[in-house]
Protein backbone atom coordinates (compact mmCIF):
# COMPACT_ATOMS: atom_id res chain seq x y z
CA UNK A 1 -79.53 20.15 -3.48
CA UNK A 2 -77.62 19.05 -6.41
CA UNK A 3 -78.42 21.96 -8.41
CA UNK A 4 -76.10 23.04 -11.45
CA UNK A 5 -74.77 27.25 -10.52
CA UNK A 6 -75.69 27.34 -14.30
CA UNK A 7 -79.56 26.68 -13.59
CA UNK A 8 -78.70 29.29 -10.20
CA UNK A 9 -77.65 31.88 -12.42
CA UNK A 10 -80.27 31.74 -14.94
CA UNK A 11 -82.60 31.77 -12.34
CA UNK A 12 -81.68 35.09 -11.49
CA UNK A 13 -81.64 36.43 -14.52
CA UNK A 14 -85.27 35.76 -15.70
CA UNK A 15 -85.90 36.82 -11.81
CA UNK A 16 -84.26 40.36 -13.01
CA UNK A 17 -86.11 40.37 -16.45
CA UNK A 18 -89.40 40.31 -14.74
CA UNK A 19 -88.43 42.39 -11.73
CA UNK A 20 -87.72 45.24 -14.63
CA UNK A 21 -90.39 44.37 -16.29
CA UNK A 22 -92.83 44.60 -13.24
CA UNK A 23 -91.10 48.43 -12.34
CA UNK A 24 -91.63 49.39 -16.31
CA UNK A 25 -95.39 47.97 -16.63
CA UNK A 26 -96.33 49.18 -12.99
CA UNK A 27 -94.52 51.29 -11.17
CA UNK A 28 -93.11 54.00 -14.05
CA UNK A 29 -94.28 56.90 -14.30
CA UNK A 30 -93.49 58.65 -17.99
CA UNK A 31 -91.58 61.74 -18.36
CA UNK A 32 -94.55 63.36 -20.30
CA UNK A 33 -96.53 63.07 -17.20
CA UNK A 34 -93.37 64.26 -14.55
CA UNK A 35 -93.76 67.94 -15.63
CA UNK A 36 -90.97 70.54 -16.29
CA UNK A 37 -90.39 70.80 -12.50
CA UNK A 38 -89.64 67.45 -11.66
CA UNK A 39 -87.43 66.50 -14.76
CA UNK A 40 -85.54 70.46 -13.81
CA UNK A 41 -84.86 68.43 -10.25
CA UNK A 42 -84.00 65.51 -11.64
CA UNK A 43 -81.45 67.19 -13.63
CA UNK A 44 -80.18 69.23 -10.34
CA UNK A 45 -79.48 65.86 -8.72
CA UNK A 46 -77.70 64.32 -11.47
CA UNK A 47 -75.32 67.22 -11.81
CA UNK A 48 -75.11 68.05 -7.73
CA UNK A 49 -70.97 66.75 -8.01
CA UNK A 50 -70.25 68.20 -10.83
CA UNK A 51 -68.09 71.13 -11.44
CA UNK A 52 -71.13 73.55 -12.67
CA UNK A 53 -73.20 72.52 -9.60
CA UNK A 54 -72.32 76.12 -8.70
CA UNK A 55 -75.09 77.56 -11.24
CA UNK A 56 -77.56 74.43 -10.90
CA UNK A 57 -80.66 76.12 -11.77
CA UNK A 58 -79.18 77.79 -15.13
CA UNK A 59 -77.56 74.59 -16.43
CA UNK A 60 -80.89 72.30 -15.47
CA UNK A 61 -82.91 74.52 -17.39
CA UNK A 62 -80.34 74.03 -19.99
CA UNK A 63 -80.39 70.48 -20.00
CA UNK A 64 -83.82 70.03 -19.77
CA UNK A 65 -84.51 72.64 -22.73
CA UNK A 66 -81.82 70.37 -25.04
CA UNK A 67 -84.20 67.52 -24.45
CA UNK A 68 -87.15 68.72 -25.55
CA UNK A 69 -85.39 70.52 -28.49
CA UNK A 70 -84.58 67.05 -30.30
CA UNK A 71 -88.01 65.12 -28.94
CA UNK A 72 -89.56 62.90 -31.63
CA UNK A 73 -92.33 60.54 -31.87
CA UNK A 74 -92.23 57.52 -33.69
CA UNK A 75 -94.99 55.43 -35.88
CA UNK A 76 -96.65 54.10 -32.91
CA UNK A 77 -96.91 58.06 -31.16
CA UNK A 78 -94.41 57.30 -28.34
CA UNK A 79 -92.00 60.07 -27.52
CA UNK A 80 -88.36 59.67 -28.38
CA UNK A 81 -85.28 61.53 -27.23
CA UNK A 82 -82.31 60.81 -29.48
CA UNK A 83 -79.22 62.65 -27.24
CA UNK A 84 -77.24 61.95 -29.96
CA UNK A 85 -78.34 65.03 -32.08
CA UNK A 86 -77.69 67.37 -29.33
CA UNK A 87 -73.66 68.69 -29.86
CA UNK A 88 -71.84 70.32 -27.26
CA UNK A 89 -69.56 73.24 -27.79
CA UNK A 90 -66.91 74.21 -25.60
CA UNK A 91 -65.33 77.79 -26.28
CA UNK A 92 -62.55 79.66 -24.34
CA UNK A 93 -62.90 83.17 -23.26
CA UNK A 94 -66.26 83.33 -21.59
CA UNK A 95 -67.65 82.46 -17.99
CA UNK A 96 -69.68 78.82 -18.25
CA UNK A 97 -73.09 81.06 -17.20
CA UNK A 98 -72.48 82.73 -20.66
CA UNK A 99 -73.51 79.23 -21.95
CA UNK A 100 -76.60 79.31 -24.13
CA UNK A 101 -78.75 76.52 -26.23
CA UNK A 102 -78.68 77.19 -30.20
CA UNK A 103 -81.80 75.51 -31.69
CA UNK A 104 -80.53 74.34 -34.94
CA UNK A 105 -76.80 73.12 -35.12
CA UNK A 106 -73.74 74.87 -34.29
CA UNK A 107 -70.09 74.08 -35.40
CA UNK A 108 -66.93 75.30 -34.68
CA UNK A 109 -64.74 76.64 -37.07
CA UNK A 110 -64.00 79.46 -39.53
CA UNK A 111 -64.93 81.04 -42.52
CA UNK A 112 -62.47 80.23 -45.53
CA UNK A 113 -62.52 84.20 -46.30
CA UNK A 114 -63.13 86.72 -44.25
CA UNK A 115 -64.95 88.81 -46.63
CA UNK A 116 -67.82 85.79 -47.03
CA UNK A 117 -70.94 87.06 -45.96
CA UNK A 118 -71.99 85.65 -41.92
CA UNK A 119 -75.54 85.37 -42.72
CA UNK A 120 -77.03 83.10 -45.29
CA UNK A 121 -81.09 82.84 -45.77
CA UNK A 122 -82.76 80.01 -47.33
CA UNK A 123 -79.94 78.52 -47.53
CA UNK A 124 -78.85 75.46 -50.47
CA UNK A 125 -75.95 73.47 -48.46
CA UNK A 126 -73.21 71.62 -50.20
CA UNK A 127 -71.58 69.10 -48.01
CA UNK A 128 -68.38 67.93 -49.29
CA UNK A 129 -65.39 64.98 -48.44
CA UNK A 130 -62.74 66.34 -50.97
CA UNK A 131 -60.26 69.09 -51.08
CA UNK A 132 -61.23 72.42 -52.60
CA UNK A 133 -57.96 72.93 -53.79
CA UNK A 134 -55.65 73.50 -56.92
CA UNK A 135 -55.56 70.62 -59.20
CA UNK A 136 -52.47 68.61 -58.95
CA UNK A 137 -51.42 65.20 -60.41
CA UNK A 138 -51.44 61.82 -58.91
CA UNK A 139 -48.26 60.98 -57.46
CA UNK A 140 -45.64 58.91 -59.97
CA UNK A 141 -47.61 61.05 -63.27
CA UNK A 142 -44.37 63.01 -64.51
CA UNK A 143 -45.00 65.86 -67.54
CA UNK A 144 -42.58 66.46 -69.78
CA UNK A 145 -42.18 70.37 -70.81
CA UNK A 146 -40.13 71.44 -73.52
CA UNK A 147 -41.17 75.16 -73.57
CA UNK A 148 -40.94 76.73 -70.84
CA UNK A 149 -43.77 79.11 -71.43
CA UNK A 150 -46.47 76.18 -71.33
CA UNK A 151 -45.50 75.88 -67.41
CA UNK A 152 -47.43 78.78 -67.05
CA UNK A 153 -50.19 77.35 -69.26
CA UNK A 154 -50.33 74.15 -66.91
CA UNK A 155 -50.97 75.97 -63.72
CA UNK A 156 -53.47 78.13 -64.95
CA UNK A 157 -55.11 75.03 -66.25
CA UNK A 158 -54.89 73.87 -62.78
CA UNK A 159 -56.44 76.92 -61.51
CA UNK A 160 -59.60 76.03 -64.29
CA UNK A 161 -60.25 72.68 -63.43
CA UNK A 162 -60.70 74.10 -59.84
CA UNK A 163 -62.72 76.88 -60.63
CA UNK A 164 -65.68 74.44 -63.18
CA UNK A 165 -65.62 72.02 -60.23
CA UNK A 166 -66.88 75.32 -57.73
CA UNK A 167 -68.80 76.58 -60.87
CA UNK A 168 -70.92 73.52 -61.00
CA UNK A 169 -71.71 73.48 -57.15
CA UNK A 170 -72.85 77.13 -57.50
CA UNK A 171 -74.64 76.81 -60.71
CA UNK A 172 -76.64 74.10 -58.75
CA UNK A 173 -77.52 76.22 -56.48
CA UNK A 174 -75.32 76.19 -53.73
CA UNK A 175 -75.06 79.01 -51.59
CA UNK A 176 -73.03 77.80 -48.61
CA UNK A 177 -69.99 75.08 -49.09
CA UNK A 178 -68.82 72.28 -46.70
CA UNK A 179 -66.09 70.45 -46.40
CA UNK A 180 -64.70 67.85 -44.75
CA UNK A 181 -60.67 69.19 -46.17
CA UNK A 182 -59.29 71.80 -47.34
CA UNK A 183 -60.24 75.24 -49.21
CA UNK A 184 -57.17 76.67 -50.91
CA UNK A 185 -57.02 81.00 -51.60
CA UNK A 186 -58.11 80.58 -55.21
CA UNK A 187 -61.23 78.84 -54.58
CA UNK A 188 -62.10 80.97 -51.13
CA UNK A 189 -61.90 84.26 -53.59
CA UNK A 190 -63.52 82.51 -56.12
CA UNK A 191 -66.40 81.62 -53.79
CA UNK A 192 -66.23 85.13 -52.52
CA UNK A 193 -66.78 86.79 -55.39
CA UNK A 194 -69.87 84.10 -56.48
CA UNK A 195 -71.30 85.44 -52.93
CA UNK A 196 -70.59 81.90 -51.36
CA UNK A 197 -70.30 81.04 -47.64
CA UNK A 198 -67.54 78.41 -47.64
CA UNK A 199 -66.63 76.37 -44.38
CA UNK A 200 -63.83 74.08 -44.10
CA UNK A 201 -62.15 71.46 -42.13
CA UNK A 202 -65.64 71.11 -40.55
CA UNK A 203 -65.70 67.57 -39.05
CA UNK A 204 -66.77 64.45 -40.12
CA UNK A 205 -69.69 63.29 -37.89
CA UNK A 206 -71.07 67.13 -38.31
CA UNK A 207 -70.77 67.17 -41.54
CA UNK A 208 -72.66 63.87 -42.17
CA UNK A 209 -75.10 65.56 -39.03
CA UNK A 210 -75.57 68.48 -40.83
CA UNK A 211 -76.58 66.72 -44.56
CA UNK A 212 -79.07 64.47 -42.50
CA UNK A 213 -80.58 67.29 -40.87
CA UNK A 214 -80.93 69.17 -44.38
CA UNK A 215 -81.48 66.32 -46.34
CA UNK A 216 -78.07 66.97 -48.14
CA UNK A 217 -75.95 63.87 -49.48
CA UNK A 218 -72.45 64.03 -48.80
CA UNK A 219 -69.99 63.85 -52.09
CA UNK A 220 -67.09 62.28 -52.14
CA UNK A 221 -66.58 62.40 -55.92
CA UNK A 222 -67.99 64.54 -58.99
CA UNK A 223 -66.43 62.05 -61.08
CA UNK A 224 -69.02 60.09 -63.22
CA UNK A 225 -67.96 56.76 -64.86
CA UNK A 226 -68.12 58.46 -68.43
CA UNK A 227 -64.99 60.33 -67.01
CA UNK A 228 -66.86 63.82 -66.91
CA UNK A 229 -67.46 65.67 -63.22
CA UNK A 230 -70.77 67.11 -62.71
CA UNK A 231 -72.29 67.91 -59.64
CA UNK A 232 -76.56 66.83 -59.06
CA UNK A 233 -78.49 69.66 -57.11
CA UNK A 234 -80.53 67.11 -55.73
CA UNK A 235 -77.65 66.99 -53.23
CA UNK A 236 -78.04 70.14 -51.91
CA UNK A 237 -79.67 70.37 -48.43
CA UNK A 238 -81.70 73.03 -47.25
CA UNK A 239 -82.12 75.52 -44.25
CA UNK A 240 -83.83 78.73 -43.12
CA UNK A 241 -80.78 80.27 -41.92
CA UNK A 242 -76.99 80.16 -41.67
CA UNK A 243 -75.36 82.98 -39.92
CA UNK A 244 -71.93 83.18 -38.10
CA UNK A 245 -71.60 84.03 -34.71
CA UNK A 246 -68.36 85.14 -32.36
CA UNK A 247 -67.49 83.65 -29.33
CA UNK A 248 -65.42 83.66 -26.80
């Protein structure tokens, strides 16, 4: 027939386009209609050869809770599901039936001092992207000392410059403390003794998660271009509750 596979091709795809198009516009049915029972079956038959199909009821119900958790509706009043804000957890020590949904946003990791206090109300978050630790030079600055009794001067001037920065984040009104690095043993006691929850090496995307969720910004720098260091409380985030629980 003379006919280019080009022309064939697209053919087929604006066949497709309007085949979908047909199913979405008249033959699909929305999920707010389905009710809990059908989406719980749909979930059974999605996970039927998977390793937890032993337990199918408990981990449907788990699924299917998880989506309605982070439902949304846009400007128009349609229902959105963003799977992207639900975060899976996986823990050693325990059976997978022992499984359970959080509704607000767990991490993994540990407190920088043990004797921080596990539960935080009305919380003011800090989230951080720098080290909490003592203040050292850049690399290729040398210091001269000719008395040897200033070296003891420097590092407790290291130890200061460590302890404004943390004074500044808790005279914002931080509470709990975030980081993306590190959070030496002079700023965990410091933070201890201020009554501070402080978290570190959390990870990245949580921590940007976490300051979206409580409207927190995430600091890189309290450097200003005036060469000071303060820190804005605008920054801080903000959440009902922050409490540490054991696993595994």
């Amino acid at each position: 027939m003379k006919v280019h596979p080009t022309n064939i091709i697209t053919g087929y795809k604006i066949a497709a386009k309007e085949a979908c198009s047909y199913i979405q516009n008249k033959l699909a049915v929305s999920v707010e209609s389905l009710g809990e029972h059908a989406l719980l079956n749909a979930a059974k038959t999605s996970m039927s050869s998977k390793l937890i199909n032993a337990d199918p009821e408990f981990f449907a119900k788990l699924v299917v809770d998880s989506i309605k958790y982070v439902r949304q509706e846009n400007f128009l009043g349609e229902p959105r599901y963003n799977i992207k804000s639900i975060n899976i957890l996986k823990a050693h020590g325990q059976s997978s039936t022992e499984s359970q949904l959080i509704k607000g946003y767990a991490i993994q990791t540990v407190k920088a001092h043990q004797s921080m206090p596990t539960i935080v109300e009305k919380a003011k978050i800090a989230c951080l992207d720098f080290n909490l630790n003592k203040f050292r030079l850049q690399l290729g600055i040398q210091v001269l000392v000719d008395d040897p009794k200033n070296l003891e001067l420097i590092r407790q001037k290291e130890c200061n410059v460590l302890k404004d920065r943390l004074n500044k984040i808790i005279s914002a009104g931080a509470n709990v403390i975030l980081t993306r690095m590190g959070i030496d043993d002079t700023a965990s006691q410091y933070m201890n003794a201020s009554g501070v929850l402080g978290l570190r090496r959390v990870e990245k995307g949580d921590l940007h998660r976490i300051a979206k969720l409580t409207g927190a910004t995430v600091i890189t720098t309290m450097a200003t271009p005036e060469g000071e260091e303060v820190f804005d409380p605008k920054s801080l985030g903000e959440c009902d509750l922050v409490a540490e629980r054991a696993v595994g």
